[in-house]
Every structure is written in structure tokens, then in C-alpha cells.
Protein backbone atom coordinates (compact mmCIF):
# COMPACT_ATOMS: atom_id res chain seq x y z
CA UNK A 1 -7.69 -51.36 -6.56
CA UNK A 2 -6.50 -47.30 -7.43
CA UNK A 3 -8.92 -45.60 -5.61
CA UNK A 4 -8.73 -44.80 -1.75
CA UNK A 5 -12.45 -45.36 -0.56
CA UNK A 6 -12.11 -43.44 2.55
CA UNK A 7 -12.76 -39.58 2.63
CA UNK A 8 -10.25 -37.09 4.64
CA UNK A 9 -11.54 -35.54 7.89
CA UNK A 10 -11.29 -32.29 8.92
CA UNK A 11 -9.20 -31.87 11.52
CA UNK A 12 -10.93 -28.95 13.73
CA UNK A 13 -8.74 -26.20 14.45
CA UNK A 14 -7.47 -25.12 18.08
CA UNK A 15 -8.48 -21.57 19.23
CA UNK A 16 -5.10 -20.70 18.68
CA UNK A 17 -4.73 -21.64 15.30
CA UNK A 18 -8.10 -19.78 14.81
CA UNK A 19 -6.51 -16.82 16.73
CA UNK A 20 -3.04 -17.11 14.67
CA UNK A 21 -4.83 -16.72 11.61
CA UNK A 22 -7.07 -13.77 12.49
CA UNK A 23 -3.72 -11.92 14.16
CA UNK A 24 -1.89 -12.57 10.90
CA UNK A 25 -4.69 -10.73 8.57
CA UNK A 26 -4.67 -7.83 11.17
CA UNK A 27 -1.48 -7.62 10.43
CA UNK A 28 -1.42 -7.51 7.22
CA UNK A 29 -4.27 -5.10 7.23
CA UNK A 30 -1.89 -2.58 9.54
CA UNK A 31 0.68 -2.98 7.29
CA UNK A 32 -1.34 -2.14 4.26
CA UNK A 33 -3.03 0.64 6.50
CA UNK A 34 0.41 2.17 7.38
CA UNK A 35 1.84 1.87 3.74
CA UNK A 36 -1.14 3.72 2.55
CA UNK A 37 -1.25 6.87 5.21
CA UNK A 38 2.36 7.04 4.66
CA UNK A 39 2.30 7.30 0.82
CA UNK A 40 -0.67 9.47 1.05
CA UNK A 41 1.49 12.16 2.81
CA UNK A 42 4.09 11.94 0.48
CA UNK A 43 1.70 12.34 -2.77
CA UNK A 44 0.81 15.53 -0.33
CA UNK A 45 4.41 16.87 -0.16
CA UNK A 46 4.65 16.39 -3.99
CA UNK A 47 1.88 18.13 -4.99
CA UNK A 48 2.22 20.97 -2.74
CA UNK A 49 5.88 21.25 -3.90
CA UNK A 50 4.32 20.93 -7.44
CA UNK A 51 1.29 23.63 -7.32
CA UNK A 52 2.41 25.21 -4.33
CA UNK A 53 -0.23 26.11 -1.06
CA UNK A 54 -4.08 25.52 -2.42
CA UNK A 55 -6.01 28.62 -3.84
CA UNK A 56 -2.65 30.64 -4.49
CA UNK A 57 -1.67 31.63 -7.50
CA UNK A 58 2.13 31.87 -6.84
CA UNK A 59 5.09 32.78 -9.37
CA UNK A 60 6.95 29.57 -8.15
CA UNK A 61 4.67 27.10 -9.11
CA UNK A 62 5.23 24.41 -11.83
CA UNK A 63 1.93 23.23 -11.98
CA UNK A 64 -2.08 22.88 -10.67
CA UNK A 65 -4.03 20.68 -9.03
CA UNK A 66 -6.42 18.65 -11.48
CA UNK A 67 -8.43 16.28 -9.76
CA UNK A 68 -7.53 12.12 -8.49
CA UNK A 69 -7.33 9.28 -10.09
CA UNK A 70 -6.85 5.45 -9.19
CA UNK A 71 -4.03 3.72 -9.66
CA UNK A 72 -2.91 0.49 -8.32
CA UNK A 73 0.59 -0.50 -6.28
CA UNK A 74 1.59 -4.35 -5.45
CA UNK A 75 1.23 -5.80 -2.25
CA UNK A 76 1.71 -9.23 -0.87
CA UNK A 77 0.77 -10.92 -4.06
CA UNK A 78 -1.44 -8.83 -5.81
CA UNK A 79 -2.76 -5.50 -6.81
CA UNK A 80 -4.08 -2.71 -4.24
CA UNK A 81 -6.15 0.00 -6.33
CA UNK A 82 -5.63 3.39 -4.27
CA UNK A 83 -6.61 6.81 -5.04
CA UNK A 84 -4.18 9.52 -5.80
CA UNK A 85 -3.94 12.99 -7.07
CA UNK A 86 -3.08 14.09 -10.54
CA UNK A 87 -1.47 16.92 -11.01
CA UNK A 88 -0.94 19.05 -14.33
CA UNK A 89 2.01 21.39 -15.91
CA UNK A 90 1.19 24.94 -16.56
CA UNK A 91 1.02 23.98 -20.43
CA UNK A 92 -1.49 20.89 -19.56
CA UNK A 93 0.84 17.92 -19.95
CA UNK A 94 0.49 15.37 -17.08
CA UNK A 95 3.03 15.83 -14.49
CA UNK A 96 4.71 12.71 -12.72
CA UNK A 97 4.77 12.39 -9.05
CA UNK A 98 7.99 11.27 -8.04
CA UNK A 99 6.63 9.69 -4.40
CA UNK A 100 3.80 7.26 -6.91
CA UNK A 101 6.67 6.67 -9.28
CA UNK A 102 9.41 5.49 -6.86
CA UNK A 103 6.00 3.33 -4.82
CA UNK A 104 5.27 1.59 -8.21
CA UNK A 105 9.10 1.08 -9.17
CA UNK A 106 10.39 0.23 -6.01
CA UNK A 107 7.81 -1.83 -4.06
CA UNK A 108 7.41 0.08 -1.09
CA UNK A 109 4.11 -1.74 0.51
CA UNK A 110 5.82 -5.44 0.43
CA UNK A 111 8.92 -3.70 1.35
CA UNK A 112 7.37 -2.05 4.19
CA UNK A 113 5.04 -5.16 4.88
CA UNK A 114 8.19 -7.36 5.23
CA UNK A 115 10.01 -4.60 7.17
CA UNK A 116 7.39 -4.95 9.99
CA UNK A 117 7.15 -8.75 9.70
CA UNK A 118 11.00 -8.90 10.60
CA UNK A 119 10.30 -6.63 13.66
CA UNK A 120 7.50 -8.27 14.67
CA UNK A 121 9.77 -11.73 14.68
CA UNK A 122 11.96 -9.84 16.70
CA UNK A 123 10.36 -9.29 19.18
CA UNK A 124 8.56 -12.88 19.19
CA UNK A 125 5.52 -12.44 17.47
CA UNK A 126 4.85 -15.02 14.50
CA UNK A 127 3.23 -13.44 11.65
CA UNK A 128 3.73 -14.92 8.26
């Protein structure tokens, strides 16, 4: 005889395995939350060092504001689509945000995700 005629049970889970797991996707949710605000404010600093202040039409500037777009970064496994602005040279080519292309070169959500999980062991917290 090959096949096992009993069926697994489910073995219930504890209210603090229930409460593990729902602690471990807030986490990961702050950590994707963080991640995001912080790279936000750096696209910011680009552009604004890019195009200079909004409405001014200054001699310094290397480029204008032209709209967002989407773009996705990796985190945790997969692919997080974010929105982010696009910014254009004064002779229309695309110009290159140096913030988005270090993010999507460099990993900076899992970096940041697993920076926060190593703290959080630290101080005796057990995320995965």
C-alpha cells in the first residue's frame, strides 16, 4: 500500500502566532512606508537642484519640471511600483535623477528593510 489514507489536520494557531504574524507585516509595511517618504524627499532635492525653486525661471537651472511617472524599485522579493517625477533638460532630453538611479542600482528598500530588522533584533523584537 503507497498511499497514506489519513488527511493532515490543521493545527490551530496560538494568539501569539496570530499576533507574530500580523506584527511582522506591520513591519514590513513601516519599512516600506519609511523607504518610500525617504526616497520621496530625495527625488525632491534632485529636482529642485535640477529646475531650481518652482515657477522661477532662473539662469542656474539645468532643466524643468515635466510631469511623474511610475517606476518600480525591489523590495523583499518583488517589485514596488512608486510614482516619481520626471524631469527634462533645457534641450528636451530626459534627465536622470541620481537619488532613483542609485535606489534602483543599489537596493536601498531591502537594504533599509534589513537595516531595521537587525535593530529591531537588537533590541529583542523577532521580525523575520
Amino acid at each position: 500500500m503507497t498511499r497514506d489514507s489519513t488527511r493532515p489536520v490543521a493545527v490551530p494557531r496560538s494568539p501569539v502566532g496570530k499576533a507574530l504574524d500580523e506584527m511582522t507585516a506591520s513591519f514590513e509595511r513601516f519599512c516600506l512606508a519609511a523607504g518610500l517618504e525617504t526616497l520621496g524627499a530625495m527625488l525632491a532635492s534632485d529636482v529642485a537642484r535640477l529646475c531650481g525653486p518652482p515657477h522661477v525661471r532662473g539662469p542656474g537651472r539645468r532643466g524643468y519640471r515635466w510631469g511623474r511617472t511610475s517606476g518600480k524599485l525591489g523590495f523583499h522579493g518583488g517589485k514596488v511600483e512608486i510614482g516619481r517625477p520626471r524631469v527634462r533638460g533645457l534641450a528636451g532630453e530626459e534627465l536622470a535623477l541620481p537619488s532613483w538611479e542609485r535606489a534602483n542600482a543599489e537596493d536601498w528598500l531591502g537594504r533599509l528593510r534589513r537595516l531595521l530588522a537587525a535593530f529591531a533584533s537588537r533590541i529583542g523584537l523577532s521580525v523575520c
